[in-house]
C-alpha atoms as a PDB file:
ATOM      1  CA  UNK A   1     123.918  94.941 151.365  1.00  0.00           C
ATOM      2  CA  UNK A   2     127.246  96.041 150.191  1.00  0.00           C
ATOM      3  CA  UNK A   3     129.092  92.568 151.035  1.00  0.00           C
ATOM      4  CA  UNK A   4     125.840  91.142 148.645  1.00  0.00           C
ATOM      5  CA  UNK A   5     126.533  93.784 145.911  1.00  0.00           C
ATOM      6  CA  UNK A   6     130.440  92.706 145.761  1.00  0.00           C
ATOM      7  CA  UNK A   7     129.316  88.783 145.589  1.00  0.00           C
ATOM      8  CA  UNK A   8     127.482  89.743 142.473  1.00  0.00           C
ATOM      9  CA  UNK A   9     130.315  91.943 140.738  1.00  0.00           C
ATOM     10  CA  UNK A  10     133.024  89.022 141.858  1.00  0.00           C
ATOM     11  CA  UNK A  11     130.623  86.413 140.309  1.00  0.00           C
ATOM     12  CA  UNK A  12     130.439  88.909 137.387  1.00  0.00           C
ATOM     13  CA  UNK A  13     134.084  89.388 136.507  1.00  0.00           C
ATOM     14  CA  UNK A  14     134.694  86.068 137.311  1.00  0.00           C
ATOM     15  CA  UNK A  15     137.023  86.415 140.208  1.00  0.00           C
ATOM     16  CA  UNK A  16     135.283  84.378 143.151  1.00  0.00           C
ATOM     17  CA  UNK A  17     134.945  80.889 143.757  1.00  0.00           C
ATOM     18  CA  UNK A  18     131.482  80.082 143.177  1.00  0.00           C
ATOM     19  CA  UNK A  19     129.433  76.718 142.633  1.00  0.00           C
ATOM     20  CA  UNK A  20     127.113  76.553 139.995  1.00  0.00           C
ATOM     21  CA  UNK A  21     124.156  74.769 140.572  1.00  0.00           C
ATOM     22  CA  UNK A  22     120.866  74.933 138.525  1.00  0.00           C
ATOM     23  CA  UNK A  23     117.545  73.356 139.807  1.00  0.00           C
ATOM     24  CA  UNK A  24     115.339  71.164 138.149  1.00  0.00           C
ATOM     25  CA  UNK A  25     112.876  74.151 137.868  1.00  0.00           C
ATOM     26  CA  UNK A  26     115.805  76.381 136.189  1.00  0.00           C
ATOM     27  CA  UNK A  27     116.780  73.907 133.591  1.00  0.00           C
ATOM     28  CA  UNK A  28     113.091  73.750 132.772  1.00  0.00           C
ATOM     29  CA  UNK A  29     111.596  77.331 133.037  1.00  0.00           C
ATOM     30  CA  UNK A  30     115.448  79.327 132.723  1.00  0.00           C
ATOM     31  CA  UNK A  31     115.203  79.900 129.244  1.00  0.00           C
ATOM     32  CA  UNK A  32     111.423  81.091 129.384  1.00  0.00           C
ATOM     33  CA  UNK A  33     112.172  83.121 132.533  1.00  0.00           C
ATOM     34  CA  UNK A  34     115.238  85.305 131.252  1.00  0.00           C
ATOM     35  CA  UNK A  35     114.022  86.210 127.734  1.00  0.00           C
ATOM     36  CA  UNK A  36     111.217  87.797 130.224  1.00  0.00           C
ATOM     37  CA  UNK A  37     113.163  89.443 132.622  1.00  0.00           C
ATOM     38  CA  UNK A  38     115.425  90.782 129.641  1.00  0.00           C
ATOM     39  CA  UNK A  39     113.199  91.508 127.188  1.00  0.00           C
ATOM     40  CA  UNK A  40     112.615  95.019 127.761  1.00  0.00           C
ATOM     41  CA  UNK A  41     114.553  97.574 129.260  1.00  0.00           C
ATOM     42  CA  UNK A  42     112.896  97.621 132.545  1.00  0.00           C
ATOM     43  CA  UNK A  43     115.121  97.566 135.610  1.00  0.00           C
ATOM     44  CA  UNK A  44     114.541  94.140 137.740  1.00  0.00           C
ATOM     45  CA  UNK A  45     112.152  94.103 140.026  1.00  0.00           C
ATOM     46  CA  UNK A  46     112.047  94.628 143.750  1.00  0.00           C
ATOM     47  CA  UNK A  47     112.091  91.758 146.440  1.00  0.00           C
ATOM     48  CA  UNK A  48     112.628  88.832 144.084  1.00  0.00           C
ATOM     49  CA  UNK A  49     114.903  86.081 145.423  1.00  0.00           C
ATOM     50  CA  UNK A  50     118.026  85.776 145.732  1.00  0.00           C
ATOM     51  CA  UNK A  51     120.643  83.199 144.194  1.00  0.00           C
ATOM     52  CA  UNK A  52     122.091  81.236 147.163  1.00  0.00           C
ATOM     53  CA  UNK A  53     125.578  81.740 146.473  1.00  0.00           C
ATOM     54  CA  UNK A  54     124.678  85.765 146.871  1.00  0.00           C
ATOM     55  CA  UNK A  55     123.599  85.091 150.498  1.00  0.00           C
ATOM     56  CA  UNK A  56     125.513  86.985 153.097  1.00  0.00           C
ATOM     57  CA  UNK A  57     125.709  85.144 156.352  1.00  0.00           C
ATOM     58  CA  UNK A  58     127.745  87.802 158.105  1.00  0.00           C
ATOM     59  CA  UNK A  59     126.130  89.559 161.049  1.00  0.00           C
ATOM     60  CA  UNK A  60     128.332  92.462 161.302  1.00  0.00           C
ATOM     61  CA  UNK A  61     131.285  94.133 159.393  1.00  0.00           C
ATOM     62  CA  UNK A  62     133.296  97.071 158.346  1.00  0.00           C
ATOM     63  CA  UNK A  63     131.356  99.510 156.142  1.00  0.00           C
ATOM     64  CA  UNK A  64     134.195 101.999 155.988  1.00  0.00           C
ATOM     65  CA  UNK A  65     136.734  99.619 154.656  1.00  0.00           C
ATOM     66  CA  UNK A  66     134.228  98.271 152.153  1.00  0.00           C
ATOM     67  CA  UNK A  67     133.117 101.698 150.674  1.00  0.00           C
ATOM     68  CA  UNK A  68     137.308 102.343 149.900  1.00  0.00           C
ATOM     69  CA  UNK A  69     138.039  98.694 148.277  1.00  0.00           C
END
């Protein structure tokens, strides 16, 4: 979970090398889909899916030396 949470704040700030890809459904629903999500001030919901470039393949790490970067 924490190697997924740093994706997102790399891809955030701009500092990784990501690919951006949009699917047919994004270009046609994207629009529609974040003016709902960000509408109100609700936080996002739980168990939606993620973005592929957010996918951690890892199977093992080192929480330690992640918590101090």
């Amino acid at each position: 979970m924490i190697k997924h949470c740093e994706y997102w704040e790399r891809w955030i700030r701009g500092n990784g090398e990501f690919e951006y890809k949009q699917s047919i459904l994004g270009i046609l629903l994207g629009k529609w889909m974040l003016h709902r999500t960000l509408k109100n001030e609700k936080p996002l919901a739980k168990n939606i899916p993620t973005s592929e470039p957010f996918v951690v393949r890892e199977k093992s790490g080192d929480l330690e030396a992640s918590k101090q970067q």
